[in-house]
Protein backbone atom coordinates (compact mmCIF):
# COMPACT_ATOMS: atom_id res chain seq x y z
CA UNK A 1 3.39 21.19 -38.96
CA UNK A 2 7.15 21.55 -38.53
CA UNK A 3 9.74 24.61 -37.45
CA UNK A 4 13.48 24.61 -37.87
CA UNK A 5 15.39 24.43 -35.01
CA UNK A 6 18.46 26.27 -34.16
CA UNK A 7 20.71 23.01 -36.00
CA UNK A 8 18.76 23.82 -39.32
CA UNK A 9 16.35 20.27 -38.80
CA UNK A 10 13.04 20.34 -39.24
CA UNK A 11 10.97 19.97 -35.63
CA UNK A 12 7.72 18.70 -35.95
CA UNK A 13 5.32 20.75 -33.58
CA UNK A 14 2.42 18.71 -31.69
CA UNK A 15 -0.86 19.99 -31.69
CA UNK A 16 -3.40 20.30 -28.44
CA UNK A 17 -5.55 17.45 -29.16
CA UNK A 18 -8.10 19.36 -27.16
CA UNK A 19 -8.56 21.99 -30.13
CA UNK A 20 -11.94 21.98 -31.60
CA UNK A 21 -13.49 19.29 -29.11
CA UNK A 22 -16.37 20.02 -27.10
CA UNK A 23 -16.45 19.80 -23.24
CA UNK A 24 -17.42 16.36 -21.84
CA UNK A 25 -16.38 16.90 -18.19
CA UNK A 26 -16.92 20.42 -16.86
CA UNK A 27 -16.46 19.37 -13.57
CA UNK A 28 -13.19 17.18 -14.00
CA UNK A 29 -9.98 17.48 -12.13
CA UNK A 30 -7.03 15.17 -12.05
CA UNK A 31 -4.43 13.47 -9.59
CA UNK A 32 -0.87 12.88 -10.02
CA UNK A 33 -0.44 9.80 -7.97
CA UNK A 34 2.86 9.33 -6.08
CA UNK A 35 4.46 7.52 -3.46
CA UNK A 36 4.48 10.27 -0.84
CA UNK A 37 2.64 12.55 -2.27
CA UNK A 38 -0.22 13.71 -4.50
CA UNK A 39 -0.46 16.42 -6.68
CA UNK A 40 -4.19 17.44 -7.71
CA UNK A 41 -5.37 19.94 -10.12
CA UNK A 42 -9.17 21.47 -10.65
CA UNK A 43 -10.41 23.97 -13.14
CA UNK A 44 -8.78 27.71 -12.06
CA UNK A 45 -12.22 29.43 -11.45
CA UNK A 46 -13.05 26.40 -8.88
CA UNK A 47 -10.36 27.60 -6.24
CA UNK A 48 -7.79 30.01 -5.50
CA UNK A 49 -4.87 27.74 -6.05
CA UNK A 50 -5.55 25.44 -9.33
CA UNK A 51 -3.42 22.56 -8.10
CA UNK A 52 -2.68 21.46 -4.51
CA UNK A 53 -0.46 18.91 -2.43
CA UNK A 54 -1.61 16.26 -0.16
CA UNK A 55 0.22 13.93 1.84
CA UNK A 56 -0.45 10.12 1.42
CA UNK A 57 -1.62 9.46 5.29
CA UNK A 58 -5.15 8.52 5.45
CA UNK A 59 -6.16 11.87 6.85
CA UNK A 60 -4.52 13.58 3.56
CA UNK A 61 -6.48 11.20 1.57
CA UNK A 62 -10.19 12.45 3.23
CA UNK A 63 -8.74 16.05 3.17
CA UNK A 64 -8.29 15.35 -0.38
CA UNK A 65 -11.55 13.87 -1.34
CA UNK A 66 -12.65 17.03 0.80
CA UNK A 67 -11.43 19.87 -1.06
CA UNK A 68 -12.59 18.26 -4.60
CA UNK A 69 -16.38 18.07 -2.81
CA UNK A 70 -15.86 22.16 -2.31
CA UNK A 71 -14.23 22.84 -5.86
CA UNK A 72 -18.12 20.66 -6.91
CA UNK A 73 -15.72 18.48 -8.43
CA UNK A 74 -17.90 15.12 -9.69
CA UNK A 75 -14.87 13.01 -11.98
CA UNK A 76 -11.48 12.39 -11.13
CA UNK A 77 -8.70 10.96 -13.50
CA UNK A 78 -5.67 9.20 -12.38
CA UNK A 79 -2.67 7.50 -13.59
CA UNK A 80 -2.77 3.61 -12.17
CA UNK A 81 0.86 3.95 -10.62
CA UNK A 82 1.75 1.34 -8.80
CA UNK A 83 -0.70 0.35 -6.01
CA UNK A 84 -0.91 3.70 -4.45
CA UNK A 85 -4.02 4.85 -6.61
CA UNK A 86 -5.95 1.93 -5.35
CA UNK A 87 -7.11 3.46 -1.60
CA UNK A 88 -7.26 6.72 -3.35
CA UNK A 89 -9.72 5.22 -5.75
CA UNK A 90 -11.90 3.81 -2.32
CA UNK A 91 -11.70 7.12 -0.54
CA UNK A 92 -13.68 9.07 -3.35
CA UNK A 93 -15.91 6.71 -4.89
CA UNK A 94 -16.93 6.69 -0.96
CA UNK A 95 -17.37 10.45 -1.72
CA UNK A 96 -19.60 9.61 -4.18
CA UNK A 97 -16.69 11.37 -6.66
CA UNK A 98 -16.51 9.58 -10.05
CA UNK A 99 -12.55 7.82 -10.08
CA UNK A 100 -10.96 7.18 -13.69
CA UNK A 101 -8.06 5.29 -13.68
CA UNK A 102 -6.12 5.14 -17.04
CA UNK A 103 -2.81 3.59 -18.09
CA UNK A 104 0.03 5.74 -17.60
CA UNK A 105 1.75 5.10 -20.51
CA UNK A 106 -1.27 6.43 -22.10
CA UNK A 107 -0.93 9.32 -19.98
CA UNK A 108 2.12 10.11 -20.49
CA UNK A 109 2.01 9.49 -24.39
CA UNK A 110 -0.84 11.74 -24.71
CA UNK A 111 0.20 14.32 -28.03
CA UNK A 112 0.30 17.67 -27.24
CA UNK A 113 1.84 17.73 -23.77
CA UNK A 114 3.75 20.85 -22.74
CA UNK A 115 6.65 19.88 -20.50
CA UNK A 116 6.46 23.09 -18.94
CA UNK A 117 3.31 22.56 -16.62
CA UNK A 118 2.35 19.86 -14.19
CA UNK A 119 0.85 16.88 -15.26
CA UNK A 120 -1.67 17.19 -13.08
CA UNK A 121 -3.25 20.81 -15.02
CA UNK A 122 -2.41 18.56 -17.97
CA UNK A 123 -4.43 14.95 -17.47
CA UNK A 124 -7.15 17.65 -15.81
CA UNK A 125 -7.23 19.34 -19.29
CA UNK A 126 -7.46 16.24 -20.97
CA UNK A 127 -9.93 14.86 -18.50
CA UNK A 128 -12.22 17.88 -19.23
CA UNK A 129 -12.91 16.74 -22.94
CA UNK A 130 -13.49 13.42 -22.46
CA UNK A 131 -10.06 12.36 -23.47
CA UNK A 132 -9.63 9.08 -20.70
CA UNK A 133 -10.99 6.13 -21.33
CA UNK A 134 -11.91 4.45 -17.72
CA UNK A 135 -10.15 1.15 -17.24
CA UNK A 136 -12.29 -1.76 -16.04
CA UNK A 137 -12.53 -2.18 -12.44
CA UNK A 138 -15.23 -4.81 -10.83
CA UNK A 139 -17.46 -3.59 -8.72
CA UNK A 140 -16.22 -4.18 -4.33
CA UNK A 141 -17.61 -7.81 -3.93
CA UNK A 142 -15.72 -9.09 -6.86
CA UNK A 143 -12.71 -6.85 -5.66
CA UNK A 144 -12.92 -8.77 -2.64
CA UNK A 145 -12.97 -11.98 -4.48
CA UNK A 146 -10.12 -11.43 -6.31
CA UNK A 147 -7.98 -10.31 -3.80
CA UNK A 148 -8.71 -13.86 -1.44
CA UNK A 149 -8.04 -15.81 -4.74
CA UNK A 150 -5.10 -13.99 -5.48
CA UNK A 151 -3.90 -14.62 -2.01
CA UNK A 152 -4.58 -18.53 -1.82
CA UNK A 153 -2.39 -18.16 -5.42
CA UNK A 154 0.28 -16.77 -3.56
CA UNK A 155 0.01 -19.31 -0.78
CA UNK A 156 0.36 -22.13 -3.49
CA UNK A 157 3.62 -20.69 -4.95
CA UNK A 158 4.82 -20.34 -1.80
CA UNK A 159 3.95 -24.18 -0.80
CA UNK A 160 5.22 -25.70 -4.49
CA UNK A 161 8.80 -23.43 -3.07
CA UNK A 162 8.38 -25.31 -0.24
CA UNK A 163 8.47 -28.94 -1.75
CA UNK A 164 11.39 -27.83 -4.36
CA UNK A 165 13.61 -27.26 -1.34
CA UNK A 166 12.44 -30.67 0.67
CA UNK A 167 13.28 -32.33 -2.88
CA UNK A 168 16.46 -31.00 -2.51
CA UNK A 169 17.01 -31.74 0.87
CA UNK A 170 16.39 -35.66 -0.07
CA UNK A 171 18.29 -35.41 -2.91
CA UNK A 172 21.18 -34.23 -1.54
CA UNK A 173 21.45 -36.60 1.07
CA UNK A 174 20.54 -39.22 -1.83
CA UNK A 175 16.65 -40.31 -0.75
CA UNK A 176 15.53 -40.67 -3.64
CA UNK A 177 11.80 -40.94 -2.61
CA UNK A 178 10.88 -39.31 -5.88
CA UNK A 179 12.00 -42.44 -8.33
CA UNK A 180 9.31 -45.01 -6.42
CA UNK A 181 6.32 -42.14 -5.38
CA UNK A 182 4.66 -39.96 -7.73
CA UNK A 183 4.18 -37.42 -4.95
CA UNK A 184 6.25 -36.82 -1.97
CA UNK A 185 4.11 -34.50 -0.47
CA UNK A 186 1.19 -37.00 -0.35
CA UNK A 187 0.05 -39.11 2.65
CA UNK A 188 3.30 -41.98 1.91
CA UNK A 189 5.86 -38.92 1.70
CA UNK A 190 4.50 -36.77 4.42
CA UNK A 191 4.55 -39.97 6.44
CA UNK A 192 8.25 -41.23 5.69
CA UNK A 193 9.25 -37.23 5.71
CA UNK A 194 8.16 -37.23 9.26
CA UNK A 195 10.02 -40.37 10.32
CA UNK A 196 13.17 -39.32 9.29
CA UNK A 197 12.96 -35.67 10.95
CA UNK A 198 11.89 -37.73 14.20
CA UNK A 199 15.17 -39.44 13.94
CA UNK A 200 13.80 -42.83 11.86
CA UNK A 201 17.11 -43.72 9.90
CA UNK A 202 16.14 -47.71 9.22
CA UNK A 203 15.55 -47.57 5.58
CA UNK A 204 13.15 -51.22 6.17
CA UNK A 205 11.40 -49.22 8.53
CA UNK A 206 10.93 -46.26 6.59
CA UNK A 207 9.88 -48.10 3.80
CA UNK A 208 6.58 -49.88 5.66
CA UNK A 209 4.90 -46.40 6.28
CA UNK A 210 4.11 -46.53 2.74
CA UNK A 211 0.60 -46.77 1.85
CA UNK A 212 -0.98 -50.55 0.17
CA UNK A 213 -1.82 -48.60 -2.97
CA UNK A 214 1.84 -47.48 -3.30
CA UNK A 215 3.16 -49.96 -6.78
CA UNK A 216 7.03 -50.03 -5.50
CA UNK A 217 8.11 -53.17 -3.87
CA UNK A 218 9.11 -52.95 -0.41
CA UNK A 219 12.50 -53.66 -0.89
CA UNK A 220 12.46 -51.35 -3.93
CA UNK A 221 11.38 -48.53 -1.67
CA UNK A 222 13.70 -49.65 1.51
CA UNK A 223 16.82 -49.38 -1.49
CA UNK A 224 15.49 -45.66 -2.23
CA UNK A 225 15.39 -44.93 1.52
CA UNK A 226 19.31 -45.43 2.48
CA UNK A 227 20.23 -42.23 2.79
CA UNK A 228 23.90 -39.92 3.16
CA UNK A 229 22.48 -38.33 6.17
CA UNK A 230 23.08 -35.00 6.47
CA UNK A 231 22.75 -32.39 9.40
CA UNK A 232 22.76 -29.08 7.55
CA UNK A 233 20.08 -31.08 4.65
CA UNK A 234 18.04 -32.69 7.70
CA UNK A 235 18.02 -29.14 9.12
CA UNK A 236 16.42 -27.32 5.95
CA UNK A 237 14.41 -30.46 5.04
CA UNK A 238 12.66 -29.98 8.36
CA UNK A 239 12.26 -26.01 7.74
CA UNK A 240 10.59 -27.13 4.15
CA UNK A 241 8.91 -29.23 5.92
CA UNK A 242 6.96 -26.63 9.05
CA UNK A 243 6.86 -23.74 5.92
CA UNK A 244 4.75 -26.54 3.69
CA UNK A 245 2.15 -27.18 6.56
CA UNK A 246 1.89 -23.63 7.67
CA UNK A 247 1.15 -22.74 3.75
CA UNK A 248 -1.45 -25.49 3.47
CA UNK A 249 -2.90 -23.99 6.81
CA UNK A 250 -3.21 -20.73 5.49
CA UNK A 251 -4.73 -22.40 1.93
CA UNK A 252 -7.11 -23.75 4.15
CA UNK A 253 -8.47 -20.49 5.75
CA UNK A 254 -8.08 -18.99 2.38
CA UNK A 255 -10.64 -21.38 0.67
CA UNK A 256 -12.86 -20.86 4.20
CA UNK A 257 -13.04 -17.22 3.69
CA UNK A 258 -13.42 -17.60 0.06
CA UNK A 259 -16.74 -19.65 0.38
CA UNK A 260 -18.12 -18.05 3.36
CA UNK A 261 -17.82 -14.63 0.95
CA UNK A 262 -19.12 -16.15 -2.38
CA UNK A 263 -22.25 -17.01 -0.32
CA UNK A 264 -22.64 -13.55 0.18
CA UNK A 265 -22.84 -12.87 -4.06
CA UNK A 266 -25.99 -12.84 -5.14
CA UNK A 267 -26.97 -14.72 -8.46
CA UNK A 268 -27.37 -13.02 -11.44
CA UNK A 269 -28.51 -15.80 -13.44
CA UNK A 270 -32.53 -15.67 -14.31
């Protein structure tokens, strides 16, 4: 359907996609999750004000879940903004409220919006016929999973940083352990690493910590060894150097807390 506007064009006019549609949620209302501050709207016959502001402290959060209990509120839709919906989502499924979390650029695409209310009233409208489709979220134990595996992924990033900047410690101070070892951060590297943050600067010397599986010649290896020392490079080598074994310390508890929490997952298999 289109209008002309005051220019003479042609408008197009959106419909409410709500128009002829039966009622899927009668008990739906709807959060407009922010930063600070949440804006959440509930039928008009369920309270005297149709939309309300909470805070974003913990206590606003249980007021919140509180006043949706009262307005017999039993779904809630949401916009998944950020990573401020995610304790929202906790509080009321612990209020045994039904969360949806949808995309937001669904949200906000949705056809028939009127700019002239609050989204909230709006995504509550929406909600109300069955409009949101619920995004996928695992139940708590795999939640819980996820978040120690994303954290030991973290913890390797921040190790493989780690070894970039030792490797160009070394290379600016022209070791170039990397031509005769495949791995500097194995037990040869970490060994000659050490020795030349203790103060080792005898490239012969050096050059015997290597392991017997190691391929390179000795004097191969000793050649790689003679160094351009540098203060400033020794200084952020050895920084590299405490960051890489405090990162593979926290791996370490990582993969601890991982199994000791898998063992708590019970099988599904038959």
């Amino acid at each position: 359907m289109f209008r002309k506007s005051k220019g003479g064009k042609k408008k197009q006019i959106r419909k409410d996609p709500t128009v002829g549609l039966a009622v899927a949620n009668p008990d739906a209302a709807a959060i407009d999750v922010g930063c600070t501050e949440h804006w959440v709207a509930v039928r008009p016959d369920r309270a005297a004000e149709q939309v309300r502001r909470f805070g974003c402290f913990t206590a606003d959060l249980e007021a919140l879940a509180q006043w949706l209990k009262e307005c017999k509120v039993d779904t809630v839709v949401m916009e998944a903004t950020g990573n401020y919906w995610v304790v929202l989502y906790d509080i009321l499924e612990e209020h045994q409220l039904r969360p949806v979390v949808v995309n937001p650029r669904y949200a906000k695409n949705m056809s028939g919006k009127k700019h002239d209310i609050s989204d909230c009233i709006w995504m509550q409208k929406l909600h109300t016929y069955g409009l949101f489709a619920n995004s996928f979220r695992p139940e708590e134990s795999f939640r819980i999973l996820r978040a120690y595996l994303r954290q030991r992924q973290n913890l390797v990033q921040a190790a493989s940083q780690c070894i970039q900047h030792m490797q160009s410690a070394l290379t600016e101070m022209n070791i170039q352990l990397a031509n005769v070892i495949s791995d500097i951060t194995g037990d040869t590297g970490l060994r000659i690493i050490d020795a030349i943050l203790a103060g080792e600067r005898d490239p012969r010397q050096l050059a015997r910590l290597r392991d017997p599986r190691i391929k390179a010649p000795l004097s191969e290896l000793a050649a790689a060894l003679q160094g351009h020392w540098k203060a400033e490079q020794l200084f952020i080598l050895e920084q590299a150097r405490l960051s890489f074994a405090h990162y593979i310390n926290q791996m370490e508890e990582c993969e601890r807390r991982t199994q000791d929490h898998m063992r708590t997952l019970k099988s599904r298999l038959p």
